[in-house]
Protein backbone atom coordinates (compact mmCIF):
# COMPACT_ATOMS: atom_id res chain seq x y z
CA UNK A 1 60.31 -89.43 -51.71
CA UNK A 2 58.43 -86.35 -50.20
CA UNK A 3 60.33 -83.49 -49.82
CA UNK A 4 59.94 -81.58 -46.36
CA UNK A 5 58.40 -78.17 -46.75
CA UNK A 6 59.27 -75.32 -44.05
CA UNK A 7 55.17 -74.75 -43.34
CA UNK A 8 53.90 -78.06 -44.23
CA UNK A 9 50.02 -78.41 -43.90
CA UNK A 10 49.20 -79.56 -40.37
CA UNK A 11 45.54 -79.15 -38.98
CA UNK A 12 47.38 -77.73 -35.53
CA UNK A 13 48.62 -75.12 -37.64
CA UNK A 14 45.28 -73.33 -37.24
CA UNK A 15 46.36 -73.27 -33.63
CA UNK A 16 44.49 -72.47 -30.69
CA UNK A 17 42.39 -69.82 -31.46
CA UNK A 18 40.19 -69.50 -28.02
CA UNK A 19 43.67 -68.73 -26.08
CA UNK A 20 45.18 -66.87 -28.59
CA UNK A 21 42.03 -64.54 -29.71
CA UNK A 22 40.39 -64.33 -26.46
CA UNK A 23 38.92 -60.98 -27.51
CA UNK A 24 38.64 -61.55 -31.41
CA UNK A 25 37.61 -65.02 -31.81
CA UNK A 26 37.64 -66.87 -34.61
CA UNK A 27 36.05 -65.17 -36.95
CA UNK A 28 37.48 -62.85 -39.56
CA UNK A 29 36.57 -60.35 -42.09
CA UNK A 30 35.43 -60.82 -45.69
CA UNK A 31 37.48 -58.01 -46.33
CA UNK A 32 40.34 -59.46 -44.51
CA UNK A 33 40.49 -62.99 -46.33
CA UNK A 34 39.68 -61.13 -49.78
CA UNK A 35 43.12 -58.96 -48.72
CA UNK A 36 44.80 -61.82 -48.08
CA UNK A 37 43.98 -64.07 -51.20
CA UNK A 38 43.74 -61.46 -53.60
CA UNK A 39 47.00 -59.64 -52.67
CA UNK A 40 48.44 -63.63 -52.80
CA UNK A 41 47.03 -64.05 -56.65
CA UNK A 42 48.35 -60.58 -57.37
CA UNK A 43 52.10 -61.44 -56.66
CA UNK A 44 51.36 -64.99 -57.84
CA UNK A 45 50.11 -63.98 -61.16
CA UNK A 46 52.93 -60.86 -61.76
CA UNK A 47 55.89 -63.33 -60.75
CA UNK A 48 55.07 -66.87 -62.70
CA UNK A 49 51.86 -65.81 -64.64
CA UNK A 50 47.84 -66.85 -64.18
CA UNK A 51 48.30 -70.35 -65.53
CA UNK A 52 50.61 -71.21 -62.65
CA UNK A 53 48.60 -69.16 -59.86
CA UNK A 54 45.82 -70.97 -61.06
CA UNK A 55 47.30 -74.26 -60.45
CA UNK A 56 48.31 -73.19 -57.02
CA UNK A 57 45.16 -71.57 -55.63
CA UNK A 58 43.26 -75.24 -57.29
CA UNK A 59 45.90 -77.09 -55.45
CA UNK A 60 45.98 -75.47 -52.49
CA UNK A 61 41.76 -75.51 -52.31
CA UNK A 62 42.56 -79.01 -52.83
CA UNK A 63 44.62 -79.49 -49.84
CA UNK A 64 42.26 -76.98 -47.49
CA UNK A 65 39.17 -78.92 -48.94
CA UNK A 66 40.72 -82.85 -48.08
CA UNK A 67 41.75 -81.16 -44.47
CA UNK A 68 38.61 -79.55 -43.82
CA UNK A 69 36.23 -82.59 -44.38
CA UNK A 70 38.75 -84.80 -42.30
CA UNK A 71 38.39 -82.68 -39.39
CA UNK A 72 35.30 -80.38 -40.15
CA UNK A 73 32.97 -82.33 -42.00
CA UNK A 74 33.34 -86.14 -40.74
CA UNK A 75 33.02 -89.58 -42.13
CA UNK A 76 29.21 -89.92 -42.87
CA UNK A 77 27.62 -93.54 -43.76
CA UNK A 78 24.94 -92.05 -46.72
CA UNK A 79 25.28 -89.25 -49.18
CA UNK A 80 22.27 -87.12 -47.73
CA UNK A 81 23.81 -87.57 -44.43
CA UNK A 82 27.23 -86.38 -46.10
CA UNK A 83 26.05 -83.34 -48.07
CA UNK A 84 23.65 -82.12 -44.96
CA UNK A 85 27.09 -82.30 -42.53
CA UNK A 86 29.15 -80.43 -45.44
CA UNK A 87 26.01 -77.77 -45.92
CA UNK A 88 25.98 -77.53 -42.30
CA UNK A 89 29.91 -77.10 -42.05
CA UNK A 90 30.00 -74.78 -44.40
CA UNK A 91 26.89 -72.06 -43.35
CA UNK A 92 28.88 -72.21 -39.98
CA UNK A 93 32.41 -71.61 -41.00
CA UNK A 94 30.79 -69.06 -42.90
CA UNK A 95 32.00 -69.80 -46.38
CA UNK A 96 29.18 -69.97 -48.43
CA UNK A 97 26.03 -71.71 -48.47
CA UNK A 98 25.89 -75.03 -50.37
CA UNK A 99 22.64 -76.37 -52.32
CA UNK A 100 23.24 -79.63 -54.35
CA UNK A 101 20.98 -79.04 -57.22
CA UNK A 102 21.77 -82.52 -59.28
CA UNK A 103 23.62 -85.24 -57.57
CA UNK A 104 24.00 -88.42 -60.37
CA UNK A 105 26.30 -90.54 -58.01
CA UNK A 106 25.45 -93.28 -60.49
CA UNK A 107 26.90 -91.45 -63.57
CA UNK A 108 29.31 -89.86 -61.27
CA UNK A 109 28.18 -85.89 -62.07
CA UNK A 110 27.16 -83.78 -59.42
CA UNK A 111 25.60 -79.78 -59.98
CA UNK A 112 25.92 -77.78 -56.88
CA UNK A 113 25.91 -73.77 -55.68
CA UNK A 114 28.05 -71.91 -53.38
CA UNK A 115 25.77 -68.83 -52.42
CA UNK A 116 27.05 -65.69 -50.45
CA UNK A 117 30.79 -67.54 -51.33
CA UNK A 118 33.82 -66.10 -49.41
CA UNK A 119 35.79 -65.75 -52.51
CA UNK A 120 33.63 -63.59 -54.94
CA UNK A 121 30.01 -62.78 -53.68
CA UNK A 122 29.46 -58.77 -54.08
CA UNK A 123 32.93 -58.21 -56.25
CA UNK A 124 32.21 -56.54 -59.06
CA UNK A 125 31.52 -57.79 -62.93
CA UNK A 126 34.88 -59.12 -64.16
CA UNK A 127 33.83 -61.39 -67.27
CA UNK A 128 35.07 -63.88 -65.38
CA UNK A 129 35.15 -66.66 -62.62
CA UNK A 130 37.28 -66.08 -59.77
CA UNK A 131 36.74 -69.16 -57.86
CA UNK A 132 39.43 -71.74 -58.41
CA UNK A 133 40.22 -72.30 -55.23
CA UNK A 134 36.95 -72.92 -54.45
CA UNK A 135 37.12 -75.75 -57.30
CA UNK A 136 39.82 -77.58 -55.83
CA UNK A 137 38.33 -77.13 -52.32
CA UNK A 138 34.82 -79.07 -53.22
CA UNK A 139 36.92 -81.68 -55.43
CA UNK A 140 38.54 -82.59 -52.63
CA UNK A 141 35.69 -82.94 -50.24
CA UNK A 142 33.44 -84.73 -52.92
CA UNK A 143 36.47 -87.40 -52.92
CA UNK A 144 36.78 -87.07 -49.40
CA UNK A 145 33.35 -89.25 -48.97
CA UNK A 146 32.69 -91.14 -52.50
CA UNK A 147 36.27 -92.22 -52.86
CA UNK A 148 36.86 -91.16 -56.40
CA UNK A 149 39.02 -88.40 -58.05
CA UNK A 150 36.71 -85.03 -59.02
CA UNK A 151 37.25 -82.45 -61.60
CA UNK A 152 35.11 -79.54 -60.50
CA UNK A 153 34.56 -76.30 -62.86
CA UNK A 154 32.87 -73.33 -61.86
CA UNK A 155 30.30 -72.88 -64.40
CA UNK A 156 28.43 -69.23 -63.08
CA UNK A 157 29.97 -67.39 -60.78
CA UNK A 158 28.96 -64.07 -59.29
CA UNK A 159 31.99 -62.43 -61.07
CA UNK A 160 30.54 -63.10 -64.37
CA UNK A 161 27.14 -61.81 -63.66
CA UNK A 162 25.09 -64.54 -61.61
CA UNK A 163 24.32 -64.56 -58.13
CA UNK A 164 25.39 -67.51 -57.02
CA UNK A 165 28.37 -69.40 -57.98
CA UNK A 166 27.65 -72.90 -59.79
CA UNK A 167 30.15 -75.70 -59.61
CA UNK A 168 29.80 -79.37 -62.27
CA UNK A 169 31.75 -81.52 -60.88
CA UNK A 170 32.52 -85.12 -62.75
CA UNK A 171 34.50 -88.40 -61.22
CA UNK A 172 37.38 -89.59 -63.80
């Protein structure tokens, strides 16, 4: 049985944004999403530890990734047709810039970048990735057209040095 949650995911939750940012819009900050996630880690990490906020900002990717290519991306009848509507999806919601670099769907491995991502590009050196969400998020819209469960890890990210954010991700 599903337990009702207080802010359940709903698309409408987005809300309208044309009447209710009619000088705005709909676009926001890096700095302002960065705030926002990073501040959410922060008290994540400090009140049940990384493993945990990890899980959570994977899950929740998860969640925003199945949602977004329902309503963003679209069914698609090919692959190429698939990956250009998620590339093109993407450059215009303005979170990153996708290039598949390997896509096996026949041994079920796909290699792709995120360039200029939301999450991490221009942060400084850390030693390491910072994009878990961001792993959960492309899972889920890899399963959203081939129909199979995805583990995605970030392999390079700009956090650890490269400049552009690398993702494997493998069917089960």
């Amino acid at each position: 049985m599903k337990t009702a949650t207080k802010y359940e995911f709903d698309w409408a939750l987005l809300g309208d944004v044309e009447e209710g940012r009619p000088n705005l819009g709909p676009m926001v900050g890096v700095h302002a999403y960065r705030l926002m996630q990073y501040s959410f880690r922060d008290v994540l990490e400090r009140k049940y530890g990384t493993e945990i906020a990890d899980e959570v900002f994977h899950d929740a990717g998860r969640l925003a990734g199945r949602e977004f290519a329902k309503n963003v991306i679209g069914e698609h009848k090919n692959l190429a047709d698939f990956v250009k509507a998620a590339q093109d999806a993407l450059r215009e919601s303005k979170i990153g810039i996708m290039r598949v670099e390997e896509a096996a769907p026949d041994t079920n491995r796909f290699l792709l970048t995120v360039s200029e991502d939301l999450d991490c590009s221009g942060l400084p050196e850390l030693g390491y990735g910072v994009c878990t969400y961001d792993e959960g998020f492309i899972a889920a819209v890899l399963e959203s057209h081939l129909g199979r469960h995805f583990d995605v890890v970030e392999v390079d990210c700009w956090c650890t040095g490269d400049r552009t954010c690398r993702f494997e991700a493998t069917a089960r």
